[in-house]
Protein backbone atom coordinates (compact mmCIF):
# COMPACT_ATOMS: atom_id res chain seq x y z
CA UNK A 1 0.00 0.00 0.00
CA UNK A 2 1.05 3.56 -0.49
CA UNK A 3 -0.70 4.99 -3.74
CA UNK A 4 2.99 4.89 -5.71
CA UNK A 5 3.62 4.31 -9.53
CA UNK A 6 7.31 2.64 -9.20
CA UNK A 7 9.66 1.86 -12.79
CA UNK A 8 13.26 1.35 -12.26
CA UNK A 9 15.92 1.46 -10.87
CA UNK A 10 15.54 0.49 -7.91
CA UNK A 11 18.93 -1.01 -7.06
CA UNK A 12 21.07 2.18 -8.54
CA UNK A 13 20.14 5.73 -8.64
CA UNK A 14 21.65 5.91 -12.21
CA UNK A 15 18.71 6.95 -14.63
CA UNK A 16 17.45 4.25 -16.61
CA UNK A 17 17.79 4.64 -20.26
CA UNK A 18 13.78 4.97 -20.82
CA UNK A 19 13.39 7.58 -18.43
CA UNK A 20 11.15 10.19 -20.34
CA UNK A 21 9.00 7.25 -21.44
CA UNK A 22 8.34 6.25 -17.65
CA UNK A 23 7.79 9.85 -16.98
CA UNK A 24 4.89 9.88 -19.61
CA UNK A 25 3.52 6.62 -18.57
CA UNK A 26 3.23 6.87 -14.88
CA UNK A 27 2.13 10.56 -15.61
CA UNK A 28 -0.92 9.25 -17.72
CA UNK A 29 -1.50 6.46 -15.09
CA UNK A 30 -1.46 9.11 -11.87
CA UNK A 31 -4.07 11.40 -14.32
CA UNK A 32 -6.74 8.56 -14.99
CA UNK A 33 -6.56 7.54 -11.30
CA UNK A 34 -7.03 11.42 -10.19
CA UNK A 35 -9.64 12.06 -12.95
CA UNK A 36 -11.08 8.44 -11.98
CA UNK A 37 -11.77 8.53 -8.09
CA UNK A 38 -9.90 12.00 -6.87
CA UNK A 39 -6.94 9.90 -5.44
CA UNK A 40 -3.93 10.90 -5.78
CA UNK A 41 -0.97 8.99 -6.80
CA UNK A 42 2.56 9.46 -7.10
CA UNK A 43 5.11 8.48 -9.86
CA UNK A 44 9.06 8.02 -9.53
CA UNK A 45 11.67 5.47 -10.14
CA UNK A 46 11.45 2.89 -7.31
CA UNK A 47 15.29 4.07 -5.65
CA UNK A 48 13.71 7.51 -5.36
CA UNK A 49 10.14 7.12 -4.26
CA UNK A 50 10.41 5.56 -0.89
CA UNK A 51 12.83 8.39 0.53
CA UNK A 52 10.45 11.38 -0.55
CA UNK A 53 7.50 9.69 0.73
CA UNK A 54 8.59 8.38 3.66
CA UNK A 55 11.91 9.84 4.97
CA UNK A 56 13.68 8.03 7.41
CA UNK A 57 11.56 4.77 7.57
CA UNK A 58 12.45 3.10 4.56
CA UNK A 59 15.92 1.79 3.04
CA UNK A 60 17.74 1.83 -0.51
CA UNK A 61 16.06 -1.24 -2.47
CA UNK A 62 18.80 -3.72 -3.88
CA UNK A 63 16.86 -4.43 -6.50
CA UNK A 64 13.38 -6.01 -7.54
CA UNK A 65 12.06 -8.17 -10.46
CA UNK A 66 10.81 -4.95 -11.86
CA UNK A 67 14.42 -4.05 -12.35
CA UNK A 68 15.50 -7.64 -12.97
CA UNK A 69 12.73 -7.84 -15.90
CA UNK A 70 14.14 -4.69 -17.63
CA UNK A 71 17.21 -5.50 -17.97
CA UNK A 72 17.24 -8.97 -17.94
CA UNK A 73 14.77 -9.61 -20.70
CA UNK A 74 14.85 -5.64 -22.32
CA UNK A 75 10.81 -5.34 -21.11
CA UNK A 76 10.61 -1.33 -20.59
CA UNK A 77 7.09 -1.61 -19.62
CA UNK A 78 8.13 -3.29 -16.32
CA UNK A 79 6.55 -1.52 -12.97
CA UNK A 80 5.17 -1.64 -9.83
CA UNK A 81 2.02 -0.29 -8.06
CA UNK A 82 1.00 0.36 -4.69
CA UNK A 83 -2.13 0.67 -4.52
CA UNK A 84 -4.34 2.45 -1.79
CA UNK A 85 -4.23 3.34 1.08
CA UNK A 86 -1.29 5.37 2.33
CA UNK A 87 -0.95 3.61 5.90
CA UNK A 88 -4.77 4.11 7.88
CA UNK A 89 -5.73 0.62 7.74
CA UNK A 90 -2.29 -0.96 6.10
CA UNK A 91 -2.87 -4.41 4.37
CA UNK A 92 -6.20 -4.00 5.93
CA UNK A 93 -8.36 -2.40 3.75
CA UNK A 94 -12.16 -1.62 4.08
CA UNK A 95 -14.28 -3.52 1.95
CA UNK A 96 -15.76 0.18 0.64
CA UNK A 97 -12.70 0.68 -0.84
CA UNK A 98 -12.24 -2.24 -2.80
CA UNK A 99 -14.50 -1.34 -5.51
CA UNK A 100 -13.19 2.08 -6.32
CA UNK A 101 -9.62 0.54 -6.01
CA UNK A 102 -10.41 -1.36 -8.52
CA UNK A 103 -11.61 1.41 -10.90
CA UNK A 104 -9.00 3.86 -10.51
CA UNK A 105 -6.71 0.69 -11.14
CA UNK A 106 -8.58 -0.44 -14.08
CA UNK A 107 -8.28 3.09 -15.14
CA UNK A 108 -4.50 3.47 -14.75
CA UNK A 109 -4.37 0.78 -16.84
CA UNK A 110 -6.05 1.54 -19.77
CA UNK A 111 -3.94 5.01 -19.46
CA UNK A 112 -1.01 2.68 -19.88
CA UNK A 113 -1.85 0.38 -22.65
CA UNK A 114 -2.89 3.53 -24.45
CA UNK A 115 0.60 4.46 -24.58
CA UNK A 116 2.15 1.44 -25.28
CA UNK A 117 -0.37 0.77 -28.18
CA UNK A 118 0.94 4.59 -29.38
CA UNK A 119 4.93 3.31 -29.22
């Protein structure tokens, strides 16, 4: 849970090659989400996110099969997503929210395959 958008890295804080790409992805998938259910969402590479969201409690990630994906296999559309909430009810979520989790997701994701179907 957290409401996050993640693409790589996460195990270096070099920029990965793709970068304006993921920009404009999690961009469009943070915008359907907003203009979906009013949530808000944020986007970053996964080495950066955790820090500005939550400094001090969380560590550098070595790595993830998000990264391992990319650069293993060359899959740019490799991410992560946290969805809701940011830290009331943790991995305990009201069942109220599980339908317009689901929509904003659903959502998100058609914002994504729009671009990909674009490239």
């Amino acid at each position: 849970y957290a409401q996050l958008f993640l693409y790589p890295w996460g195990h270096t804080r070099e920029e990965p090659e793709h970068l304006e790409y993921y920009n404009r992805v999690g961009a469009a998938y943070v915008e359907a989400i907003k203009q979906t259910t009013g949530k808000t969402y944020l986007s970053h590479r996964i080495v950066e996110i955790h820090q500005q969201k939550y400094p001090g409690k969380w560590y550098d990630v070595s790595g993830s099969s998000i990264d391992w994906v990319y650069k293993t296999f060359g899959v740019v559309d490799s991410y992560g997503i946290e969805l809701r909430d940011q830290g009331e009810e943790d991995f305990d979520l009201s069942t109220d929210q599980i339908l317009p989790t689901g929509q904003e997701s659903f959502a998100g994701l058609i914002a994504i395959l729009d671009i990909i179907s674009e490239d």
